[in-house]
C-alpha atoms as a PDB file:
ATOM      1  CA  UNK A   1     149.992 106.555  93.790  1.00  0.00           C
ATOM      2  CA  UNK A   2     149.759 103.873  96.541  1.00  0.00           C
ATOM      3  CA  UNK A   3     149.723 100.030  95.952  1.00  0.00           C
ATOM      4  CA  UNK A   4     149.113  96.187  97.298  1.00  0.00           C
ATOM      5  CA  UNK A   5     150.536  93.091  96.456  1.00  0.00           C
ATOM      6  CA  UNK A   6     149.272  89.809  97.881  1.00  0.00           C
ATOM      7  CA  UNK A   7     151.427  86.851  97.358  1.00  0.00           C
ATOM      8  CA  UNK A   8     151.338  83.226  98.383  1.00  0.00           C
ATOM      9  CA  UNK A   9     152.825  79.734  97.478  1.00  0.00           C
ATOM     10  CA  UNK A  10     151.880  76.318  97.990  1.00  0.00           C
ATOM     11  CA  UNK A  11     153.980  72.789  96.539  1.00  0.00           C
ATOM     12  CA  UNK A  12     152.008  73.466  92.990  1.00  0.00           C
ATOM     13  CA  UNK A  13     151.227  76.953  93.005  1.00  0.00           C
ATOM     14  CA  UNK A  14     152.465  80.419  93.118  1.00  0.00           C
ATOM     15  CA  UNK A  15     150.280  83.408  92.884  1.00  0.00           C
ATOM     16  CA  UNK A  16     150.933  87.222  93.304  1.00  0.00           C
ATOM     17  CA  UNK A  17     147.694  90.008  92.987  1.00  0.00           C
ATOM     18  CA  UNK A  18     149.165  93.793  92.280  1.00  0.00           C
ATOM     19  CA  UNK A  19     146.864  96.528  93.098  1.00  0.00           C
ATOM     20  CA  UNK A  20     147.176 100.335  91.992  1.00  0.00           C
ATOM     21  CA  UNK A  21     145.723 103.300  93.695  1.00  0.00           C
ATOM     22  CA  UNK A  22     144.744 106.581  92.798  1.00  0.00           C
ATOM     23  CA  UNK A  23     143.081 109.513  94.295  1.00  0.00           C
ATOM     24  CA  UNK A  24     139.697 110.562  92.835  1.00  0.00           C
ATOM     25  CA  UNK A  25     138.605 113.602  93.239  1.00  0.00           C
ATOM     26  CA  UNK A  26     134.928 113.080  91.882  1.00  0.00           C
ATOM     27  CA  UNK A  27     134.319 110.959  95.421  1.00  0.00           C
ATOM     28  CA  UNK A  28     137.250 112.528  97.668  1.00  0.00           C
ATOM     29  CA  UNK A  29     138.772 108.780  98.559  1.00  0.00           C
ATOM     30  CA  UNK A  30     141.715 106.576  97.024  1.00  0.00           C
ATOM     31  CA  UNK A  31     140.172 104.114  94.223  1.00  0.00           C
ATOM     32  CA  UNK A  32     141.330 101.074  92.977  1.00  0.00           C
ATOM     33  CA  UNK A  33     143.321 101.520  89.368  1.00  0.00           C
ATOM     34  CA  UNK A  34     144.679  98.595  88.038  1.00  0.00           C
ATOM     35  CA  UNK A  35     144.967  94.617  89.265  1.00  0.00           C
ATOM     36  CA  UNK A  36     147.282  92.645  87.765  1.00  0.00           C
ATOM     37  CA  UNK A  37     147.775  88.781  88.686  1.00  0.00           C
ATOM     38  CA  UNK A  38     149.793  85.983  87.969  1.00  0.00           C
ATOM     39  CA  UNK A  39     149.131  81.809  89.100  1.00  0.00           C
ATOM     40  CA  UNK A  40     152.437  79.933  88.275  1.00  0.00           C
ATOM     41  CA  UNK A  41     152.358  76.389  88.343  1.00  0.00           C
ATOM     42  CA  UNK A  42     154.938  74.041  89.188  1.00  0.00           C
ATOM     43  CA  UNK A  43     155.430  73.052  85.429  1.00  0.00           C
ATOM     44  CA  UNK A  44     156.138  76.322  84.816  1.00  0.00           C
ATOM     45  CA  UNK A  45     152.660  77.077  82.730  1.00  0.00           C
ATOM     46  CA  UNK A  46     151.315  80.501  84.025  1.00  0.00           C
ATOM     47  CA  UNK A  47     147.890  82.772  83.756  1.00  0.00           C
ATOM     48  CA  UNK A  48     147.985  86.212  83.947  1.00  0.00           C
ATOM     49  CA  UNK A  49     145.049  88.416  84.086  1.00  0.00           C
ATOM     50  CA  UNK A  50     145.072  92.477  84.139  1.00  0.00           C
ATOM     51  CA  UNK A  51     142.168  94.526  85.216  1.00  0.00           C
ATOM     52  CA  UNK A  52     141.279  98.519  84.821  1.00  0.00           C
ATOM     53  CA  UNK A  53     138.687 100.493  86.819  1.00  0.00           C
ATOM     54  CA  UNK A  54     137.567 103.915  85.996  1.00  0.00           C
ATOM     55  CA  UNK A  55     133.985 106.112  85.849  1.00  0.00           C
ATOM     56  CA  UNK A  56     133.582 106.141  89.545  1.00  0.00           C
ATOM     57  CA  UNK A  57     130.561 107.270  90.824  1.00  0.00           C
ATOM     58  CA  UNK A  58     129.531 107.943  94.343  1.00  0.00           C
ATOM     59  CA  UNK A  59     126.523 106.166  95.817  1.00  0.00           C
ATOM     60  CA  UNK A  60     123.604 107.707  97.397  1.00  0.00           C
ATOM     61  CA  UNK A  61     121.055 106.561  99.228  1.00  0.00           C
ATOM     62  CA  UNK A  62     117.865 109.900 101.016  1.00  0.00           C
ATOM     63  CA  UNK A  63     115.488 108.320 103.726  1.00  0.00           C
ATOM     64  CA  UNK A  64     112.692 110.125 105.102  1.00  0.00           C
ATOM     65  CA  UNK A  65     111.746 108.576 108.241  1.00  0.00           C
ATOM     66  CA  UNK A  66     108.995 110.373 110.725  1.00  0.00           C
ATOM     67  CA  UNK A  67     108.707 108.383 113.870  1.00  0.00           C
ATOM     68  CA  UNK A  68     104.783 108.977 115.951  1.00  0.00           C
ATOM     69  CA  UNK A  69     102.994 106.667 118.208  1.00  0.00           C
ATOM     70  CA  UNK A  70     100.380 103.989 117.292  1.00  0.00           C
ATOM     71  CA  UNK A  71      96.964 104.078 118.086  1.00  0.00           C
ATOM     72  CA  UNK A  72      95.097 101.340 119.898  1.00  0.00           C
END
Protein backbone atom coordinates (compact mmCIF):
# COMPACT_ATOMS: atom_id res chain seq x y z
CA UNK A 1 0.00 0.00 0.00
CA UNK A 2 1.39 3.50 -0.81
CA UNK A 3 0.12 6.84 0.71
CA UNK A 4 -0.03 10.96 0.74
CA UNK A 5 -0.43 13.33 3.30
CA UNK A 6 -0.81 17.04 2.60
CA UNK A 7 -0.49 19.30 5.51
CA UNK A 8 -0.52 23.03 6.04
CA UNK A 9 -1.01 25.74 8.81
CA UNK A 10 -1.92 29.20 8.90
CA UNK A 11 -2.45 31.67 12.45
CA UNK A 12 -6.23 30.03 12.62
CA UNK A 13 -5.97 26.91 10.89
CA UNK A 14 -4.41 23.59 10.68
CA UNK A 15 -5.31 21.03 8.15
CA UNK A 16 -3.80 17.57 7.20
CA UNK A 17 -5.46 15.30 3.96
CA UNK A 18 -4.30 11.36 4.27
CA UNK A 19 -4.53 9.43 1.17
CA UNK A 20 -4.39 5.47 0.79
CA UNK A 21 -3.38 3.54 -2.22
CA UNK A 22 -3.98 0.31 -3.54
CA UNK A 23 -3.26 -1.64 -6.59
CA UNK A 24 -6.24 -2.69 -8.76
CA UNK A 25 -5.98 -5.21 -10.80
CA UNK A 26 -9.38 -4.73 -12.75
CA UNK A 27 -7.51 -1.42 -14.47
CA UNK A 28 -3.67 -2.45 -13.91
CA UNK A 29 -2.83 1.13 -12.01
CA UNK A 30 -2.64 2.23 -8.19
CA UNK A 31 -6.23 3.70 -7.07
CA UNK A 32 -7.09 5.91 -4.52
CA UNK A 33 -8.52 3.94 -1.16
CA UNK A 34 -9.30 5.99 1.55
CA UNK A 35 -9.01 10.07 2.39
CA UNK A 36 -9.13 11.05 5.63
CA UNK A 37 -8.93 14.89 6.75
CA UNK A 38 -8.81 16.95 9.61
CA UNK A 39 -9.22 21.30 9.82
CA UNK A 40 -8.20 22.30 13.44
CA UNK A 41 -8.93 25.61 14.48
CA UNK A 42 -7.19 27.74 16.77
CA UNK A 43 -9.95 27.24 19.51
CA UNK A 44 -9.30 23.91 19.35
CA UNK A 45 -12.87 22.92 17.53
CA UNK A 46 -12.01 20.40 14.69
CA UNK A 47 -13.85 18.65 11.45
CA UNK A 48 -12.93 15.53 10.31
CA UNK A 49 -14.18 13.93 7.25
CA UNK A 50 -13.28 10.19 5.93
CA UNK A 51 -13.83 9.07 2.44
CA UNK A 52 -13.85 5.35 0.68
CA UNK A 53 -13.52 4.59 -3.05
CA UNK A 54 -14.13 1.28 -4.57
CA UNK A 55 -15.99 -0.34 -7.98
CA UNK A 56 -13.43 1.02 -10.30
CA UNK A 57 -14.08 0.83 -13.71
CA UNK A 58 -11.90 1.61 -16.63
CA UNK A 59 -13.01 4.17 -19.20
CA UNK A 60 -13.29 3.70 -22.81
CA UNK A 61 -13.70 5.75 -25.42
CA UNK A 62 -13.62 3.72 -29.94
CA UNK A 63 -13.35 6.47 -32.74
CA UNK A 64 -13.66 5.66 -36.24
CA UNK A 65 -12.18 8.35 -38.18
CA UNK A 66 -11.61 7.94 -42.24
CA UNK A 67 -9.82 10.94 -43.53
CA UNK A 68 -10.53 11.66 -47.90
CA UNK A 69 -10.40 14.84 -49.77
CA UNK A 70 -13.26 17.33 -50.44
CA UNK A 71 -14.74 17.98 -53.55
CA UNK A 72 -15.08 21.40 -55.11
Amino acid sequence: MLASVLGTESKTLRAQIDVTYGAEPAIGMLVPREMREKYTLKDGSTTEGRATYANFRRYQVKVDEKIGTVKK
